[in-house]
PDB file of N, CA and C in Angstrom:
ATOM      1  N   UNK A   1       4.649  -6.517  -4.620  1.00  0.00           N
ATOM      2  CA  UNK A   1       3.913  -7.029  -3.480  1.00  0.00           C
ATOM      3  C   UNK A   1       2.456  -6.582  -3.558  1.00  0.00           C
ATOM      4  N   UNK A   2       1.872  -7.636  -3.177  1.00  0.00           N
ATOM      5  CA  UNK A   2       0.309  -7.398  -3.472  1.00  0.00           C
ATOM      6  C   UNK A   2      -0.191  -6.651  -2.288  1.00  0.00           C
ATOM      7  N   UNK A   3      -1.353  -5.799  -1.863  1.00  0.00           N
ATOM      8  CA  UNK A   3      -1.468  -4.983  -1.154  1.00  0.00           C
ATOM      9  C   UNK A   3      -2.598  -5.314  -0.553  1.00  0.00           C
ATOM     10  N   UNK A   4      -3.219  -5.871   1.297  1.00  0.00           N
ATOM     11  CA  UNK A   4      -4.218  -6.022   1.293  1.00  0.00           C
ATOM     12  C   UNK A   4      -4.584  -5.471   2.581  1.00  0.00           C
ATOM     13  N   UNK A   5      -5.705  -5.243   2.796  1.00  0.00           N
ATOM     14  CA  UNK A   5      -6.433  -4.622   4.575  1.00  0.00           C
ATOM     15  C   UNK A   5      -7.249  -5.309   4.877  1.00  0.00           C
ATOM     16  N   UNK A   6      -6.708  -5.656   6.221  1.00  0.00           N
ATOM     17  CA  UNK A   6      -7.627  -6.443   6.909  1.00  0.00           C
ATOM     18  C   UNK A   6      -8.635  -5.479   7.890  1.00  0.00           C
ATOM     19  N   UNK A   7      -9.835  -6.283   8.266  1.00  0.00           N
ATOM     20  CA  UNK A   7     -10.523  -5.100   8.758  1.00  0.00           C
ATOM     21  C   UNK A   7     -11.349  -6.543  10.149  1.00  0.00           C
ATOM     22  N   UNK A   8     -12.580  -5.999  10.732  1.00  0.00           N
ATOM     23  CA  UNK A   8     -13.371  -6.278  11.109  1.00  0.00           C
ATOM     24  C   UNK A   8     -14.701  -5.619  10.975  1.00  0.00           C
ATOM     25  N   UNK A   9     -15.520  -6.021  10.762  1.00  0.00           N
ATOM     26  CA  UNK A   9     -17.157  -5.514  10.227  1.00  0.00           C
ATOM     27  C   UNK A   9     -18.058  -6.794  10.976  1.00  0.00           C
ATOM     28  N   UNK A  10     -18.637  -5.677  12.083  1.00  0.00           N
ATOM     29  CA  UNK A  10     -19.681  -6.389  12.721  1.00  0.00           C
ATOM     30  C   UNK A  10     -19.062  -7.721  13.457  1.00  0.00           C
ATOM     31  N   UNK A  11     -18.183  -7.471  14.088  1.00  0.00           N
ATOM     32  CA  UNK A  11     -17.693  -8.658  14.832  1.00  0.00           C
ATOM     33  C   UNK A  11     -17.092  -9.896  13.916  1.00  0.00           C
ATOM     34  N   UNK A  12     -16.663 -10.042  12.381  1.00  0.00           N
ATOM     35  CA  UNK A  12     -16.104 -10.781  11.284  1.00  0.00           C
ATOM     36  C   UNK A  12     -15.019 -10.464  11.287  1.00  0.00           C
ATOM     37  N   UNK A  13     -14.117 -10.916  11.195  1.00  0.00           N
ATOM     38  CA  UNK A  13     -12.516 -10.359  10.735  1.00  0.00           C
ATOM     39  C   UNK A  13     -12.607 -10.596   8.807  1.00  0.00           C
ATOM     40  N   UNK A  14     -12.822  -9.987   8.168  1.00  0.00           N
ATOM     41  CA  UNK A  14     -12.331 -10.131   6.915  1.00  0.00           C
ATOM     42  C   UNK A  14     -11.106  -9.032   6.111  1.00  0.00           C
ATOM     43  N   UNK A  15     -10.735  -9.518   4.809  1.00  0.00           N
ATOM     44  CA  UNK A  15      -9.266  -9.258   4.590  1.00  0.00           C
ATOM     45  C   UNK A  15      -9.559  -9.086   2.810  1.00  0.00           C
ATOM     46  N   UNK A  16      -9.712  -7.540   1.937  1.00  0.00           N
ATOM     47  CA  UNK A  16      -9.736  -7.692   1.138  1.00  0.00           C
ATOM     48  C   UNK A  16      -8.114  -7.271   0.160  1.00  0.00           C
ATOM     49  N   UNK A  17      -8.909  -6.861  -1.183  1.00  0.00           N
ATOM     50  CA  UNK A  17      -7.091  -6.505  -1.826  1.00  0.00           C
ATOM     51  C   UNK A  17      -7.251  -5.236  -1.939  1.00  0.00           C
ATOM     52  N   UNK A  18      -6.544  -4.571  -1.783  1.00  0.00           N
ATOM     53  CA  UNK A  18      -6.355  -2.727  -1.935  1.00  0.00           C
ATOM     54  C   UNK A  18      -5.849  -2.041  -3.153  1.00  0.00           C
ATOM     55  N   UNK A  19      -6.309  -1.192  -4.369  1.00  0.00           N
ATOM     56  CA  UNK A  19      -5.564  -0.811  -5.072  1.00  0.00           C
ATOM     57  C   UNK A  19      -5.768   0.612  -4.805  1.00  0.00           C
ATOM     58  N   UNK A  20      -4.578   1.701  -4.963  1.00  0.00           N
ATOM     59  CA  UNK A  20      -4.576   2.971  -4.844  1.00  0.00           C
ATOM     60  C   UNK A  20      -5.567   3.997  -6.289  1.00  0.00           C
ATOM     61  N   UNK A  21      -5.250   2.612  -7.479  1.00  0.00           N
ATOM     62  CA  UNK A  21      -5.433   3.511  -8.575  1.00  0.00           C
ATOM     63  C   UNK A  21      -7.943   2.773  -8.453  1.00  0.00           C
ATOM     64  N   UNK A  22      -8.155   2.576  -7.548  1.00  0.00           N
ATOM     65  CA  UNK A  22      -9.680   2.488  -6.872  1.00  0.00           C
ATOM     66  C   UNK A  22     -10.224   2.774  -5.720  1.00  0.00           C
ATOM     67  N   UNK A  23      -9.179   3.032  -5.099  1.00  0.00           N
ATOM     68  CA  UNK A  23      -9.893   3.436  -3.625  1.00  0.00           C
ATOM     69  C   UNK A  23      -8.880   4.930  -3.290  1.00  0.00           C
ATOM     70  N   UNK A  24      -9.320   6.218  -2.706  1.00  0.00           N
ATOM     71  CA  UNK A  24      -8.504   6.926  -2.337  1.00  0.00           C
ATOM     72  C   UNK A  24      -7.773   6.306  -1.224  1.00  0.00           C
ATOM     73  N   UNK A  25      -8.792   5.835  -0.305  1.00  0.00           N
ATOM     74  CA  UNK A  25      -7.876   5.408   1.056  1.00  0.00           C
ATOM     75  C   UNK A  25      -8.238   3.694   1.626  1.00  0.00           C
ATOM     76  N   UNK A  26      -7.788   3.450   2.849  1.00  0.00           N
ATOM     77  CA  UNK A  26      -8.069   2.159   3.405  1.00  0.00           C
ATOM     78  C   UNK A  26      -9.824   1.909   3.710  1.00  0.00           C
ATOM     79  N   UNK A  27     -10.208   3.430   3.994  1.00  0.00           N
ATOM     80  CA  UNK A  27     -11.553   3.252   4.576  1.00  0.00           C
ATOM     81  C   UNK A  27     -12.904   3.342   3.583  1.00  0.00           C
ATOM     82  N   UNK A  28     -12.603   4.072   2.275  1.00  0.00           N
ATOM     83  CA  UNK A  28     -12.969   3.948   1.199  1.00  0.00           C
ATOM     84  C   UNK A  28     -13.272   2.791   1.062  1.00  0.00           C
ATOM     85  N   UNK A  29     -12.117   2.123   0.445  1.00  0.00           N
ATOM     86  CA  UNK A  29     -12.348   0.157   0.504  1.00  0.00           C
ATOM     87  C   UNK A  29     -13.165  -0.568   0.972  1.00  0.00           C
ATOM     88  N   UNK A  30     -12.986  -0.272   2.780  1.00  0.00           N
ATOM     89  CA  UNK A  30     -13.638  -0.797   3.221  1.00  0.00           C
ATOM     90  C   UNK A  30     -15.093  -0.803   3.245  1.00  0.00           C
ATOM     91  N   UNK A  31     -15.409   0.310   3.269  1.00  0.00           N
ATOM     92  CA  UNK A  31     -17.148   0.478   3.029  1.00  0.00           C
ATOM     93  C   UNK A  31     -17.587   0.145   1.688  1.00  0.00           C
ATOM     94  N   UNK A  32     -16.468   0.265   1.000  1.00  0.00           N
ATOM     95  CA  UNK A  32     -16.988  -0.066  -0.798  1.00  0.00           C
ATOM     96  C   UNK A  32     -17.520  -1.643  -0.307  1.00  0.00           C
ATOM     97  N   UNK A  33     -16.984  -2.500   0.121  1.00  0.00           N
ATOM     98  CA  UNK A  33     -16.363  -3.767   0.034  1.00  0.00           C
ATOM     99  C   UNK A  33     -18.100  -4.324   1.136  1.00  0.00           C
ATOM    100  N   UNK A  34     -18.476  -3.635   2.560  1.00  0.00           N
ATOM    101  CA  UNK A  34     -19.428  -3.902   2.674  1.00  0.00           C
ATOM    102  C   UNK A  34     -20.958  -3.008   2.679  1.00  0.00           C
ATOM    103  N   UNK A  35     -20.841  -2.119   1.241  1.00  0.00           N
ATOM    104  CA  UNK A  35     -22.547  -1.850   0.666  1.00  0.00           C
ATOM    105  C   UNK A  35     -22.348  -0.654   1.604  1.00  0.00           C
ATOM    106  N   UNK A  36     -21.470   0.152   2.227  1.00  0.00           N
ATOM    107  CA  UNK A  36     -22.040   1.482   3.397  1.00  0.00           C
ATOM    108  C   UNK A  36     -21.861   2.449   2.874  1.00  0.00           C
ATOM    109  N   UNK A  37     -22.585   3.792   2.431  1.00  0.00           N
ATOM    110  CA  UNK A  37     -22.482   4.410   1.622  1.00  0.00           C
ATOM    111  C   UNK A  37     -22.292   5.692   2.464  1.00  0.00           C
ATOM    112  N   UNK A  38     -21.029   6.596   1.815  1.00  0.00           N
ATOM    113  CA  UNK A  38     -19.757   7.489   2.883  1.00  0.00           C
ATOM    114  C   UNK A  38     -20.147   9.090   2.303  1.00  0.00           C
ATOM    115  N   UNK A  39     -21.765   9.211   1.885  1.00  0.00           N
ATOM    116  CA  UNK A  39     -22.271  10.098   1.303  1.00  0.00           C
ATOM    117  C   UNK A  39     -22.301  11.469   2.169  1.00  0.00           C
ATOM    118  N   UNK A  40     -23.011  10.854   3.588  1.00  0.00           N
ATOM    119  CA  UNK A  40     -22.533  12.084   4.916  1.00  0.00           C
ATOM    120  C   UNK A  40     -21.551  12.104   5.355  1.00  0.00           C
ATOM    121  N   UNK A  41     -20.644  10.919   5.666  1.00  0.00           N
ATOM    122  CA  UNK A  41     -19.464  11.205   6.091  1.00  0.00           C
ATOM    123  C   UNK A  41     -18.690  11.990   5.517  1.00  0.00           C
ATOM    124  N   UNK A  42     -18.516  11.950   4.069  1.00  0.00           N
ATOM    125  CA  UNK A  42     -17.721  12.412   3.223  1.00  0.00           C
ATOM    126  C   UNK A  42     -17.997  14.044   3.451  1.00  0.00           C
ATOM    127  N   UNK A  43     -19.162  14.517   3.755  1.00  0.00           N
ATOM    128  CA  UNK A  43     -19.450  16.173   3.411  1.00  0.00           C
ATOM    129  C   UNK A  43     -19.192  16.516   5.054  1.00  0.00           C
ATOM    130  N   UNK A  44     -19.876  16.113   6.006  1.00  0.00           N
ATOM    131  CA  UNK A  44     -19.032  15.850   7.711  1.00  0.00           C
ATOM    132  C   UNK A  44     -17.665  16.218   7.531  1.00  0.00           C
ATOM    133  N   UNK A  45     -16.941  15.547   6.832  1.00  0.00           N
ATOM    134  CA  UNK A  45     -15.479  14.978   7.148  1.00  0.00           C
ATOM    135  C   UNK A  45     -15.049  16.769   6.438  1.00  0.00           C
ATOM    136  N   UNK A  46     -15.412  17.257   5.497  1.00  0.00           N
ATOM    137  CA  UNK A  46     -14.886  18.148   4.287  1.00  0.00           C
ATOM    138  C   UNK A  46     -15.810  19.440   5.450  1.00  0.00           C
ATOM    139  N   UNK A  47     -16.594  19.097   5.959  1.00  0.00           N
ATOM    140  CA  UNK A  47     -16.799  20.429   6.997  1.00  0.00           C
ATOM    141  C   UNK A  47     -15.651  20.978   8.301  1.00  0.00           C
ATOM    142  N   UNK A  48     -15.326  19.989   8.752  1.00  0.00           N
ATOM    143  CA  UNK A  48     -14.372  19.518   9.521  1.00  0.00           C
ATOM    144  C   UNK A  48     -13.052  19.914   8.958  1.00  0.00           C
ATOM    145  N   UNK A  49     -12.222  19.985   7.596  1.00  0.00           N
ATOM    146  CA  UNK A  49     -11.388  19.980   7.121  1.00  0.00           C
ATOM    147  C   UNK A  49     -11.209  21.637   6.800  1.00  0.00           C
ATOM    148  N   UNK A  50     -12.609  22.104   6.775  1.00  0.00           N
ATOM    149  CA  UNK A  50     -12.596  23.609   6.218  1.00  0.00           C
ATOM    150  C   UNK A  50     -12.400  24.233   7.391  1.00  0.00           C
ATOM    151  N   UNK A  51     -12.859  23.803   8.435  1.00  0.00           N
ATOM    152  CA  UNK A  51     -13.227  24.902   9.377  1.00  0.00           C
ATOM    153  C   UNK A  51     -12.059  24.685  10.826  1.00  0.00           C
ATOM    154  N   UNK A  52     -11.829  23.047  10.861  1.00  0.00           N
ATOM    155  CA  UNK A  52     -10.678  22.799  11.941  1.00  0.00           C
ATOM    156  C   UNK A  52      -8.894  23.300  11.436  1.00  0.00           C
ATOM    157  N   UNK A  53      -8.466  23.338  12.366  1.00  0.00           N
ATOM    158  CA  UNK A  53      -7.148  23.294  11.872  1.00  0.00           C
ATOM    159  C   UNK A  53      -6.087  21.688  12.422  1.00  0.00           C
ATOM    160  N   UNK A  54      -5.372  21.056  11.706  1.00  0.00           N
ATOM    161  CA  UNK A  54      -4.641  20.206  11.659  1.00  0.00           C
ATOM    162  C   UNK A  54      -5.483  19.055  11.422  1.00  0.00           C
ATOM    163  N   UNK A  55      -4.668  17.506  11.914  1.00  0.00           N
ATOM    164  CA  UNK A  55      -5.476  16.645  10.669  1.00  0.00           C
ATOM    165  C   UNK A  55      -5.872  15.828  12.355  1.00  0.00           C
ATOM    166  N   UNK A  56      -5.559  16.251  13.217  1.00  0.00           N
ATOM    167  CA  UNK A  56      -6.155  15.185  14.377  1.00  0.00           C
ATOM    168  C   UNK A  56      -7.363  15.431  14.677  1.00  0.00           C
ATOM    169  N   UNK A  57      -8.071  16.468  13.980  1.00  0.00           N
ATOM    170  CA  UNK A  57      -9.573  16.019  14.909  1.00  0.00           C
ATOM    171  C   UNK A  57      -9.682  15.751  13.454  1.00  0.00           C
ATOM    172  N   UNK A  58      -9.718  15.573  12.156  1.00  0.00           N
ATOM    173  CA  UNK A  58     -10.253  15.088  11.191  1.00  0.00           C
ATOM    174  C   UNK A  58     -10.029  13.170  11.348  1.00  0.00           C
ATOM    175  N   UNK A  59      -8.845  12.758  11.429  1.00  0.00           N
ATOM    176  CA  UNK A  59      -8.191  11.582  11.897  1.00  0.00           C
ATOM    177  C   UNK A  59      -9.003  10.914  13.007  1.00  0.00           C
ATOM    178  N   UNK A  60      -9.588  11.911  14.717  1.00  0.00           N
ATOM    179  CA  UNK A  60     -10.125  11.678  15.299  1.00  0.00           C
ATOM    180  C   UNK A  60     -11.698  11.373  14.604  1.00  0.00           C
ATOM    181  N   UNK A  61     -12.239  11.934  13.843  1.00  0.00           N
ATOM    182  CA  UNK A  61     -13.716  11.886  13.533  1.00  0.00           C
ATOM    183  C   UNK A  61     -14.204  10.368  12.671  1.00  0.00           C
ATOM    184  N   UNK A  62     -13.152  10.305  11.818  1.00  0.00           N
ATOM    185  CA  UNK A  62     -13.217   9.105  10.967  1.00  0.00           C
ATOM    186  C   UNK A  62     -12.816   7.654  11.627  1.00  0.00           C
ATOM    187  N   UNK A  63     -11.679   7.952  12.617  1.00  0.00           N
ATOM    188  CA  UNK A  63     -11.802   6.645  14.051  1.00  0.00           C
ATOM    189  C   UNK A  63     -13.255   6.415  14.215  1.00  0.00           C
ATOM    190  N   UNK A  64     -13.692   7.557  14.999  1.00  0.00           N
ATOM    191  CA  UNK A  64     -14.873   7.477  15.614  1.00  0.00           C
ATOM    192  C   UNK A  64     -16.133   7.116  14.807  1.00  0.00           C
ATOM    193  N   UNK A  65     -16.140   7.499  13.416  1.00  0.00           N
ATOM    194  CA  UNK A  65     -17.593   7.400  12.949  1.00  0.00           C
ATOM    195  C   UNK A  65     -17.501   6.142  12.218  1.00  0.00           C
ATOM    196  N   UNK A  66     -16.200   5.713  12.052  1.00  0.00           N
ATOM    197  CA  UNK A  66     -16.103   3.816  11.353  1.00  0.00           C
ATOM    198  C   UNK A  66     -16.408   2.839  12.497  1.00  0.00           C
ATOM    199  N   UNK A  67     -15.972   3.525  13.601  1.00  0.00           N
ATOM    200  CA  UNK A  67     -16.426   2.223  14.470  1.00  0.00           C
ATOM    201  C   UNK A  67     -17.757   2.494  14.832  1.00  0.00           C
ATOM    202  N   UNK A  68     -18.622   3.538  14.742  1.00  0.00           N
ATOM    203  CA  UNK A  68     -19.957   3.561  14.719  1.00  0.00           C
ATOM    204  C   UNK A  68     -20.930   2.994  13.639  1.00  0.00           C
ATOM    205  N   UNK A  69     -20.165   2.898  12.443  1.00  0.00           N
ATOM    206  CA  UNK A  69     -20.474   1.931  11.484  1.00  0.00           C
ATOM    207  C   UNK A  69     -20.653   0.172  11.439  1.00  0.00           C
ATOM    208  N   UNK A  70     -19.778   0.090  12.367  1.00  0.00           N
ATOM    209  CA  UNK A  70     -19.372  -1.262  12.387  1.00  0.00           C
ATOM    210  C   UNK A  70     -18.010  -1.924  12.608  1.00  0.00           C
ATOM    211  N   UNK A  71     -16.930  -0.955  12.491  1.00  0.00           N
ATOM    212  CA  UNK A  71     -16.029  -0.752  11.633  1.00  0.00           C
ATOM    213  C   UNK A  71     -14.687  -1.139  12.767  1.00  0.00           C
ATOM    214  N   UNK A  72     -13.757  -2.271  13.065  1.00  0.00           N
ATOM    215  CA  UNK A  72     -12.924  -1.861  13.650  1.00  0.00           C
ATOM    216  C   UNK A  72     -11.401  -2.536  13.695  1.00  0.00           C
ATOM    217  N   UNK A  73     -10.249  -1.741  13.467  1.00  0.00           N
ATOM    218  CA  UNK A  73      -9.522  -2.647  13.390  1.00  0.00           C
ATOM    219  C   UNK A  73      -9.221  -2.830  11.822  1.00  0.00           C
ATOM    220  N   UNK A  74      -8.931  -1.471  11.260  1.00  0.00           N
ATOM    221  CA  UNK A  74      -8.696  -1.091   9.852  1.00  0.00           C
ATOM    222  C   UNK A  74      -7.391  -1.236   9.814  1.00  0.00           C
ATOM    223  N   UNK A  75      -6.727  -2.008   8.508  1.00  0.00           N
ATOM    224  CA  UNK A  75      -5.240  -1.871   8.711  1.00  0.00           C
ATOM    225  C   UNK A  75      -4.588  -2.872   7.288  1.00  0.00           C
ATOM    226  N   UNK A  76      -3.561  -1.811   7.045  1.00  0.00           N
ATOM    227  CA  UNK A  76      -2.664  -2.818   5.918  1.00  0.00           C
ATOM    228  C   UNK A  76      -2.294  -4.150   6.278  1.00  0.00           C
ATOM    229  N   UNK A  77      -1.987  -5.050   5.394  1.00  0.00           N
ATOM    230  CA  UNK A  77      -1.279  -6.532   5.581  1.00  0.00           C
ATOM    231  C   UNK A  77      -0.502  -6.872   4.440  1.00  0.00           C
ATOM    232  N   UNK A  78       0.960  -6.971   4.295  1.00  0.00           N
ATOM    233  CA  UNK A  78       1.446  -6.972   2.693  1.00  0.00           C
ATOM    234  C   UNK A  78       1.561  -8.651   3.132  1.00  0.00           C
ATOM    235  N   UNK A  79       1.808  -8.995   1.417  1.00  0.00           N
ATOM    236  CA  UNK A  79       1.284 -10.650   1.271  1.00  0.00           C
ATOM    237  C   UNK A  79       3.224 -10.786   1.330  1.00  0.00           C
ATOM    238  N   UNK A  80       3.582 -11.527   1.938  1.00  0.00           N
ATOM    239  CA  UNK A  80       4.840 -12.045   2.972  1.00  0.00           C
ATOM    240  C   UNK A  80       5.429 -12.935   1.661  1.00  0.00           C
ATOM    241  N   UNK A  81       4.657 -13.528   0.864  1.00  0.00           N
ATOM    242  CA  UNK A  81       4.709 -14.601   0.144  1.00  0.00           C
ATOM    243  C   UNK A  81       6.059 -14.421  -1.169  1.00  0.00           C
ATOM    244  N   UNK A  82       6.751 -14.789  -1.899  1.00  0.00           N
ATOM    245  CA  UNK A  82       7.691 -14.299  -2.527  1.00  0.00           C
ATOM    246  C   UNK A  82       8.384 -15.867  -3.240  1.00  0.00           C
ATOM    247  N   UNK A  83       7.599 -15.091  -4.658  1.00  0.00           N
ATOM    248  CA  UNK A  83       8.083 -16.668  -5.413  1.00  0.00           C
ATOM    249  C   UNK A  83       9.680 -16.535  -5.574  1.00  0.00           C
ATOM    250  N   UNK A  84      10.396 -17.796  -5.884  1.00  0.00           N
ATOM    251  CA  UNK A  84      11.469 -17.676  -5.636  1.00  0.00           C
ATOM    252  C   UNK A  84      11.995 -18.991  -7.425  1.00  0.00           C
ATOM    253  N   UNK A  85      12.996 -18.255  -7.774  1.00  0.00           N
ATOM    254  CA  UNK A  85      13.510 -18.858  -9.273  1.00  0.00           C
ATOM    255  C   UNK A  85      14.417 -20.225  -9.129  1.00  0.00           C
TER     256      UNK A  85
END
């Protein structure tokens, strides 16, 4: 099954393909996909990881700073489709 996330960026609904062995995660992708570069987030996010304990305010921060991006409405979609012999 082919693997894809649909997203919204800037009020667009678009829907790309996901591979694990190119993107670590869904949100990776997504910014790959429109030009946003995750240079502060990424060292933010790894400050946050050192110094908080558990993964909900890390989980909470990356909600919050994708939809300050643009960002909303991140999410898998497997392709339903299934050739048949």
């Amino acid at each position: 099954m082919a693997r894809y996330v649909t997203y919204f960026y800037q009020g667009t609904q678009k829907t790309i393909t996901f591979s694990y062995s190119q993107h670590f995660d869904i949100y990776e992708a997504v910014a790959e996909a429109e030009g946003v570069d995750l240079t502060s987030f990424w060292a933010m996010e790894k400050q946050l990881e050192m110094s908080c304990r558990g993964q909900g305010i890390v989980k909470n921060f990356r909600a919050n700073e994708f939809e300050r991006m643009g960002f909303a409405d991140i999410k898998f979609v497997r392709d339903e489709t299934k050739e048949k012999n």
